[in-house]
C-alpha atoms as a PDB file:
ATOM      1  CA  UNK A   1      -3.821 -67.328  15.204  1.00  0.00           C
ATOM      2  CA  UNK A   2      -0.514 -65.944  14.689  1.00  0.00           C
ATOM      3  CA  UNK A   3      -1.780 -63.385  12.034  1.00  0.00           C
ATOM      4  CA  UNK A   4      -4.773 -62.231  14.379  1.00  0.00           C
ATOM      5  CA  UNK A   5      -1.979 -61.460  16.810  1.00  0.00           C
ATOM      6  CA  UNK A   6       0.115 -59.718  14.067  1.00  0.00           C
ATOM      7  CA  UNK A   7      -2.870 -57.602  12.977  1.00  0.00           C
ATOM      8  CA  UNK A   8      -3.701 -56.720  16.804  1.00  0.00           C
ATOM      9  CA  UNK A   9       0.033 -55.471  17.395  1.00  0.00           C
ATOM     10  CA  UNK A  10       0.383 -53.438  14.235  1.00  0.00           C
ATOM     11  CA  UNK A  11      -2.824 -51.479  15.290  1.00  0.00           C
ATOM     12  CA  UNK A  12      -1.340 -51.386  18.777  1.00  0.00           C
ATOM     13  CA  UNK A  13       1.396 -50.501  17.148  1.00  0.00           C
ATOM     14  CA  UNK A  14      -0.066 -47.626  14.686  1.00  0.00           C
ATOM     15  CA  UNK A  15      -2.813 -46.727  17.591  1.00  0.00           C
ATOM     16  CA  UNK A  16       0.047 -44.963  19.375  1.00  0.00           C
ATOM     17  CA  UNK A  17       1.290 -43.277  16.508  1.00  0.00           C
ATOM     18  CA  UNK A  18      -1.802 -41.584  15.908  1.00  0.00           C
ATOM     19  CA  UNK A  19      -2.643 -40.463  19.905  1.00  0.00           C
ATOM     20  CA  UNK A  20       0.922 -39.208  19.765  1.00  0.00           C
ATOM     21  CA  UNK A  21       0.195 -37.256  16.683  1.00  0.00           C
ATOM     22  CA  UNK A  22      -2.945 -36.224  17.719  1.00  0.00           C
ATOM     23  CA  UNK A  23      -1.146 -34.939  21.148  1.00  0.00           C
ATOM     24  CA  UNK A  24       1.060 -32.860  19.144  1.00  0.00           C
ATOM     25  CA  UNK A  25      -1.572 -31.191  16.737  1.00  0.00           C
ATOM     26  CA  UNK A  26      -3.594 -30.548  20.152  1.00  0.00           C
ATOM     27  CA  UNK A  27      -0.936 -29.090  21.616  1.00  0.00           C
ATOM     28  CA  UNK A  28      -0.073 -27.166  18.792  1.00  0.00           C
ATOM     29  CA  UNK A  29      -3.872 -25.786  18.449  1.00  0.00           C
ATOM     30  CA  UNK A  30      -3.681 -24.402  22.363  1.00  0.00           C
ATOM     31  CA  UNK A  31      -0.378 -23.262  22.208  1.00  0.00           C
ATOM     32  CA  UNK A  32      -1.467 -21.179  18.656  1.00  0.00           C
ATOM     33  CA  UNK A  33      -4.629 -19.885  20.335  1.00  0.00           C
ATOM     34  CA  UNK A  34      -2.931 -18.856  23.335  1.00  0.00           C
ATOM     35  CA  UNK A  35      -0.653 -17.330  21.147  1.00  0.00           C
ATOM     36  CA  UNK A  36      -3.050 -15.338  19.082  1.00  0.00           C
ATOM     37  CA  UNK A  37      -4.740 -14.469  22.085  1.00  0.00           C
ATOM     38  CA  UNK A  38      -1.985 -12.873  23.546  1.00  0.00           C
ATOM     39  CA  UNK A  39      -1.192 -11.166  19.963  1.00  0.00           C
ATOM     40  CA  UNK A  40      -4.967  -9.708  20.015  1.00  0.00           C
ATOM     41  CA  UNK A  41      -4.426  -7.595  23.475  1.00  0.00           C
ATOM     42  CA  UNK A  42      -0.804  -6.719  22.249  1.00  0.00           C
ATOM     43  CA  UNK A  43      -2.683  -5.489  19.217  1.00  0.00           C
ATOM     44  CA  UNK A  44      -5.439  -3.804  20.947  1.00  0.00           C
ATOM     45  CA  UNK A  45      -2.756  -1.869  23.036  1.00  0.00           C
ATOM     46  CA  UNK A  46      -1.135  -0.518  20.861  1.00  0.00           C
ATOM     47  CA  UNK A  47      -4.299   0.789  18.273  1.00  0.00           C
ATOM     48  CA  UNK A  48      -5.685   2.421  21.890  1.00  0.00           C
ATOM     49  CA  UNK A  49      -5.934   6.008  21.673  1.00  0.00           C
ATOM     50  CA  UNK A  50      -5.369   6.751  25.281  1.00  0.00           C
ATOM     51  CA  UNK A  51      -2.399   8.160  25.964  1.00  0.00           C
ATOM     52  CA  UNK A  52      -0.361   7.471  29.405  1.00  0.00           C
ATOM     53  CA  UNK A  53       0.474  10.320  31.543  1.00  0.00           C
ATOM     54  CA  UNK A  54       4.060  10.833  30.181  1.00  0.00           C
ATOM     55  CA  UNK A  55       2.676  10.748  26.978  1.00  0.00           C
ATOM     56  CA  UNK A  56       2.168  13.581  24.731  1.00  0.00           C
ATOM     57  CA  UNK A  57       1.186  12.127  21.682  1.00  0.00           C
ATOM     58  CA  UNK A  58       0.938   8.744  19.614  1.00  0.00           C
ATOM     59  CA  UNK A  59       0.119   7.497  16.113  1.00  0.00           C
ATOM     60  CA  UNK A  60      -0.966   4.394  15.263  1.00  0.00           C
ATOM     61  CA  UNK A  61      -1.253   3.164  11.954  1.00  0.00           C
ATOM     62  CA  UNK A  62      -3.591   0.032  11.087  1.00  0.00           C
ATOM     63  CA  UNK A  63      -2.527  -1.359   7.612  1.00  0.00           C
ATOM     64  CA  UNK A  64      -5.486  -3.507   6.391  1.00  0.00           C
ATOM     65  CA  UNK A  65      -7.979  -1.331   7.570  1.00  0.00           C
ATOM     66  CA  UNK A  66      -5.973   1.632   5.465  1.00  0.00           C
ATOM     67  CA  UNK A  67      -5.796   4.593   8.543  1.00  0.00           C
ATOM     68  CA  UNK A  68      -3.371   6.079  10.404  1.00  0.00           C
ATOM     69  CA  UNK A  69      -4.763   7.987  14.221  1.00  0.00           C
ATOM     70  CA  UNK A  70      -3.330  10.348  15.640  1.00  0.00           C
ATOM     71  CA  UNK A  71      -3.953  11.393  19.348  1.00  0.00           C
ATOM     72  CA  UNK A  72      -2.677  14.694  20.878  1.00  0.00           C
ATOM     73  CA  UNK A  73      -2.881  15.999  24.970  1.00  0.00           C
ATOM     74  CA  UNK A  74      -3.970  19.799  24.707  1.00  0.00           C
ATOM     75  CA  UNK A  75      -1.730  21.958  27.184  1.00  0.00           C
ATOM     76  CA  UNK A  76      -5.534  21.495  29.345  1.00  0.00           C
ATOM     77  CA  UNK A  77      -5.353  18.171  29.771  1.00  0.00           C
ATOM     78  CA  UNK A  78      -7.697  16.961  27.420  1.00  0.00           C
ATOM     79  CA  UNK A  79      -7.117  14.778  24.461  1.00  0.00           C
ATOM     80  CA  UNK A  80      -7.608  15.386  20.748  1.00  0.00           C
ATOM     81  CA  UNK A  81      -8.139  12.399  18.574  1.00  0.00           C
ATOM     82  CA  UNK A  82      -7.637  12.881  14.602  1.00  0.00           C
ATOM     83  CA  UNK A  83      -8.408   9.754  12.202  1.00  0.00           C
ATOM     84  CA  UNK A  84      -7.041   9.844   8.009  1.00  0.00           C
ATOM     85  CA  UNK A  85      -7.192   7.544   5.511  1.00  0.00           C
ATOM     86  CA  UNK A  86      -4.001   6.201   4.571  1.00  0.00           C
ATOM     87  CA  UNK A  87      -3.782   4.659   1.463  1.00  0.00           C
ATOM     88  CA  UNK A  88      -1.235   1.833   0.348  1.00  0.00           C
ATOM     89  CA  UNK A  89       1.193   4.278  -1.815  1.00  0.00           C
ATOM     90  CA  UNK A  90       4.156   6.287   0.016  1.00  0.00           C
ATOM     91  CA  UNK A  91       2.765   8.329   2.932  1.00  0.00           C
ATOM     92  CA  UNK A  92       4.898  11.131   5.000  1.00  0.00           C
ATOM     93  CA  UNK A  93       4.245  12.366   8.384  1.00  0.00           C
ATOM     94  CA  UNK A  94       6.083  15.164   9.477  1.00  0.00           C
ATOM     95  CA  UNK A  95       6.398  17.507  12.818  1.00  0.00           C
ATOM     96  CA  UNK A  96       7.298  21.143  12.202  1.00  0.00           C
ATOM     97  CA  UNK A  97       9.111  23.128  14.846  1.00  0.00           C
ATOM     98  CA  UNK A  98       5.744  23.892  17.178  1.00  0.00           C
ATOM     99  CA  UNK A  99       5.454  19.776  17.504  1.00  0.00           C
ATOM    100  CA  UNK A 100       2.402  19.868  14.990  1.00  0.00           C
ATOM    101  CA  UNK A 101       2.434  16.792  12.978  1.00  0.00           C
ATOM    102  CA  UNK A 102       1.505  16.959   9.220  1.00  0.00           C
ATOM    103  CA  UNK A 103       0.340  13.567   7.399  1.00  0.00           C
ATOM    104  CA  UNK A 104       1.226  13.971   3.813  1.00  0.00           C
ATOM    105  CA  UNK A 105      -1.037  11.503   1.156  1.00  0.00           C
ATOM    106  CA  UNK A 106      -2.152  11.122  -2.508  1.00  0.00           C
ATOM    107  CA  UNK A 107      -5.805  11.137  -1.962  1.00  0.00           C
ATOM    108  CA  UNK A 108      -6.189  10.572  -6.079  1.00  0.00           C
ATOM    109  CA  UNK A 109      -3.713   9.660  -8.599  1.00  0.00           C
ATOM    110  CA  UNK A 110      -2.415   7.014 -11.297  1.00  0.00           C
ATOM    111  CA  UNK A 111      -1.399   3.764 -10.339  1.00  0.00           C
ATOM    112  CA  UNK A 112       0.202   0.648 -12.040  1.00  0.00           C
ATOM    113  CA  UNK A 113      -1.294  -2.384  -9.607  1.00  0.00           C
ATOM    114  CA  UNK A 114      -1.529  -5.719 -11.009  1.00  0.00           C
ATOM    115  CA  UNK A 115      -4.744  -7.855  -9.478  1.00  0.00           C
ATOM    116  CA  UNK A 116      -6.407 -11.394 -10.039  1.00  0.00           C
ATOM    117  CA  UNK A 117      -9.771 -12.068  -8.879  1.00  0.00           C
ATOM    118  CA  UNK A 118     -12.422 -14.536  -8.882  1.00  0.00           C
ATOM    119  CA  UNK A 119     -16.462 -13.620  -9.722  1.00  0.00           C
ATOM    120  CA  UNK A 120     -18.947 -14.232 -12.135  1.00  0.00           C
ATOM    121  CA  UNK A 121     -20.699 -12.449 -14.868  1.00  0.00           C
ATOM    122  CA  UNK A 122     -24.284 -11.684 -15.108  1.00  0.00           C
ATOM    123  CA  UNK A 123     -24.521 -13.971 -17.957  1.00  0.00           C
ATOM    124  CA  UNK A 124     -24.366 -16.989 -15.524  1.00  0.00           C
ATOM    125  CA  UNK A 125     -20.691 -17.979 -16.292  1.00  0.00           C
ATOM    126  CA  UNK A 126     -17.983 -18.324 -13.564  1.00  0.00           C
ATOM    127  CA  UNK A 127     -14.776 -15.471 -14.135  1.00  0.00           C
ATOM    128  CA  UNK A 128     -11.423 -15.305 -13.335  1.00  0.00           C
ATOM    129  CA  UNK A 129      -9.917 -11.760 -13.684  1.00  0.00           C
ATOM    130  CA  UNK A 130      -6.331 -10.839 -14.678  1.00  0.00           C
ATOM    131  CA  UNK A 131      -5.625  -7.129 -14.899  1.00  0.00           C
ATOM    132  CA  UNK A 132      -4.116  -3.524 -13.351  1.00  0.00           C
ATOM    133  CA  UNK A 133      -5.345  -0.806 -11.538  1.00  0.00           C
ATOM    134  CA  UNK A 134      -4.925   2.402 -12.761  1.00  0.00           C
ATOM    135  CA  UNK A 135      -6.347   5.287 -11.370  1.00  0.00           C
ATOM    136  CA  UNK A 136      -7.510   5.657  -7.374  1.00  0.00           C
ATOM    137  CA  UNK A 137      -9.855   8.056  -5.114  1.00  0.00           C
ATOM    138  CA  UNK A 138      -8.963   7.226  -1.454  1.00  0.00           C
ATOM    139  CA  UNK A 139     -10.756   3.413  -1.380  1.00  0.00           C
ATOM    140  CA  UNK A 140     -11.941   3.522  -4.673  1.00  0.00           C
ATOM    141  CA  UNK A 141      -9.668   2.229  -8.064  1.00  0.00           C
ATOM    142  CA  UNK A 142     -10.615   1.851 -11.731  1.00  0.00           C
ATOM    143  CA  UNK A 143      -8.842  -0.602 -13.255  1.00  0.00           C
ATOM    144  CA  UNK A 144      -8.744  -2.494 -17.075  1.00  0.00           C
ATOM    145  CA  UNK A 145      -8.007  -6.474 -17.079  1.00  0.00           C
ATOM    146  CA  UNK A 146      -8.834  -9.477 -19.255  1.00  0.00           C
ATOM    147  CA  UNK A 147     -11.880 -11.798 -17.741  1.00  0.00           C
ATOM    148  CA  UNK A 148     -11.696 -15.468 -18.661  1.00  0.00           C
ATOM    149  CA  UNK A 149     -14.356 -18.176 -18.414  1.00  0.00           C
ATOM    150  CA  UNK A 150     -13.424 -20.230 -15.603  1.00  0.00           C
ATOM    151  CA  UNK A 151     -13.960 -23.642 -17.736  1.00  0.00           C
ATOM    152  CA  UNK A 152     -10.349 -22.487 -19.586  1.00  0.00           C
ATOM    153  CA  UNK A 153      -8.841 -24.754 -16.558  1.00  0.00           C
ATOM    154  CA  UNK A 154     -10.748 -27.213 -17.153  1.00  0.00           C
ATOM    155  CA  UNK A 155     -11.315 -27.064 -21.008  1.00  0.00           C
ATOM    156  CA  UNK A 156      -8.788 -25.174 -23.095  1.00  0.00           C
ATOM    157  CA  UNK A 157     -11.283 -24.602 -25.513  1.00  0.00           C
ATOM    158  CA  UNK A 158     -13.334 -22.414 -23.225  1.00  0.00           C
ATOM    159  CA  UNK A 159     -10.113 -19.921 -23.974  1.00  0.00           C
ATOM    160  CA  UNK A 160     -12.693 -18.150 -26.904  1.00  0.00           C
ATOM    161  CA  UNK A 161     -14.373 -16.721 -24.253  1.00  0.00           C
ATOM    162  CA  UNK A 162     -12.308 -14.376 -22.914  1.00  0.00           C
ATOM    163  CA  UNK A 163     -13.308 -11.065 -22.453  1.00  0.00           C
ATOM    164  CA  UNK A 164     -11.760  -7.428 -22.123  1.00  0.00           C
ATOM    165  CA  UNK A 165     -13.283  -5.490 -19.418  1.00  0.00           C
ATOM    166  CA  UNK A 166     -13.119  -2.026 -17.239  1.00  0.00           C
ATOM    167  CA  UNK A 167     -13.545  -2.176 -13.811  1.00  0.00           C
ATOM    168  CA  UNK A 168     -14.237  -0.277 -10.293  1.00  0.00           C
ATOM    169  CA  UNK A 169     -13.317  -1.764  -6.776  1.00  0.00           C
ATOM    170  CA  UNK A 170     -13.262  -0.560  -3.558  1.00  0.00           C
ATOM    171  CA  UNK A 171     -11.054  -1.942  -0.913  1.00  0.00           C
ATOM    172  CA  UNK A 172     -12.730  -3.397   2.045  1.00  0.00           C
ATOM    173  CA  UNK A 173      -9.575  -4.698   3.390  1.00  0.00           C
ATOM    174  CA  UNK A 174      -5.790  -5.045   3.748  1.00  0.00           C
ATOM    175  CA  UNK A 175      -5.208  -5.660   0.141  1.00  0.00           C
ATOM    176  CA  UNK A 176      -8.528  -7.821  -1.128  1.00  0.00           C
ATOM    177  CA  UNK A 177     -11.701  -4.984  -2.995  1.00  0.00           C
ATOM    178  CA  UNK A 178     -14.748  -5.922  -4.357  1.00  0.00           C
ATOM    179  CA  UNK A 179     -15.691  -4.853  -7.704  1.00  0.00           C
ATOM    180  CA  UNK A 180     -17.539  -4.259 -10.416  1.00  0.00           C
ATOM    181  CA  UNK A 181     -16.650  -4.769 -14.245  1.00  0.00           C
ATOM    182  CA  UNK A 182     -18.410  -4.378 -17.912  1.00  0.00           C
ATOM    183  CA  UNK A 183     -16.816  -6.259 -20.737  1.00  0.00           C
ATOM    184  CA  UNK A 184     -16.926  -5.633 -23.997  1.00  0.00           C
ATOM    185  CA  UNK A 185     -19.909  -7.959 -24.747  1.00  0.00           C
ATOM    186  CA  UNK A 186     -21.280  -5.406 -22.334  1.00  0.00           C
ATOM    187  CA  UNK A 187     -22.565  -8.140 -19.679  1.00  0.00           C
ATOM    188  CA  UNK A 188     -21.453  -6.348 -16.269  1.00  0.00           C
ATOM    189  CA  UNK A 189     -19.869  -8.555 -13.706  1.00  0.00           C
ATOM    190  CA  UNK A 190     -19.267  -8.471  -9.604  1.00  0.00           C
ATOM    191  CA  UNK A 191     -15.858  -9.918  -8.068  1.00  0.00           C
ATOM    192  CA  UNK A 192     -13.456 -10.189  -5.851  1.00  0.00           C
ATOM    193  CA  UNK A 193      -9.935  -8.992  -6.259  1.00  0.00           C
ATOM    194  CA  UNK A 194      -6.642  -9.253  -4.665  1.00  0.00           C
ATOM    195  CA  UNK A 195      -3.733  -6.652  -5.584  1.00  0.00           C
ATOM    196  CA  UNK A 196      -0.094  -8.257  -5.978  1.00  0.00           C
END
């Protein structure tokens, strides 16, 4: 009897410990979401295009989707609204003496951009990807890496399969691209890639 009544108090006992920690993660979850929500307008805000009537111009620039806006009241009232792609090197935007703004980008170029990824090959095995980016157009880099068999984690002895490879990706967003690569046992591959 007296251990039935110690087993009912310790999951009394641990009963409240869990509704109180399940209080607090459900309190945590609102409170984030109403955060986030909140975040989302403040966002939205400030990537509108509509200026306010003491405004006279305003740029926004979105990071992971790679442009920068910029919106400009004519002397008629009307607006002018002028979207570039801005790439993730050094960008300058500058306003000469009339007030006209100049945005000043690499649209192609050399690069030095370390990236690991995660795909497979079209010879059925899984890949992990190690390598640099080299050269870019706008969205689009060509890169050279090493591809290894995904079993080396598992199996060191799966280390004979590693590959050298070429590679083209284009960013989709922030800093993650999709790509394509051909190895030197010329099986071509499809992965996904995030630059460091």
């Amino acid at each position: 009897m007296e251990l039935l009544t110690s087993l009912v108090n310790n999951i009394k006992l641990n009963l409240k410990k869990y509704a109180i920690l399940g209080l607090i993660l459900l309190l945590g979850l609102f409170g984030f979401k109403a955060c986030r929500k909140l975040q989302k307008k403040q966002d939205s805000d400030t990537k509108s295009t509509v200026l306010a009537p003491d405004q006279k111009e305003k740029i926004v620039v979105d990071p992971t989707k790679h442009t920068i806006t910029i919106t400009t009241k004519k002397s008629d009232g009307t607006t002018s609204t002028q979207t570039t792609f801005l790439p993730d090197r050094p960008t300058s935007i500058t306003e000469d003496n009339n007030g006209k703004l100049t945005v000043v980008d690499h649209k192609f170029g050399t690069e030095v951009r370390p990236y690991l990824g995660v795909g497979g090959s079209l010879d059925g095995t899984a890949r992990v990807h190690v390598g640099t980016d080299l050269w870019y157009f706008h969205k689009l880099d060509l890169g050279t890496g090493l591809d290894f068999n995904a079993g080396v984690f598992k199996q060191v002895s799966d280390f004979h399969d590693t590959r050298l490879s070429i590679n083209a990706s284009y960013n989709i967003y922030s800093n993650t691209s999709l790509a394509v690569s051909v190895d030197n046992r010329k099986f071509v591959g499809l992965f996904v890639k995030v630059r460091l």
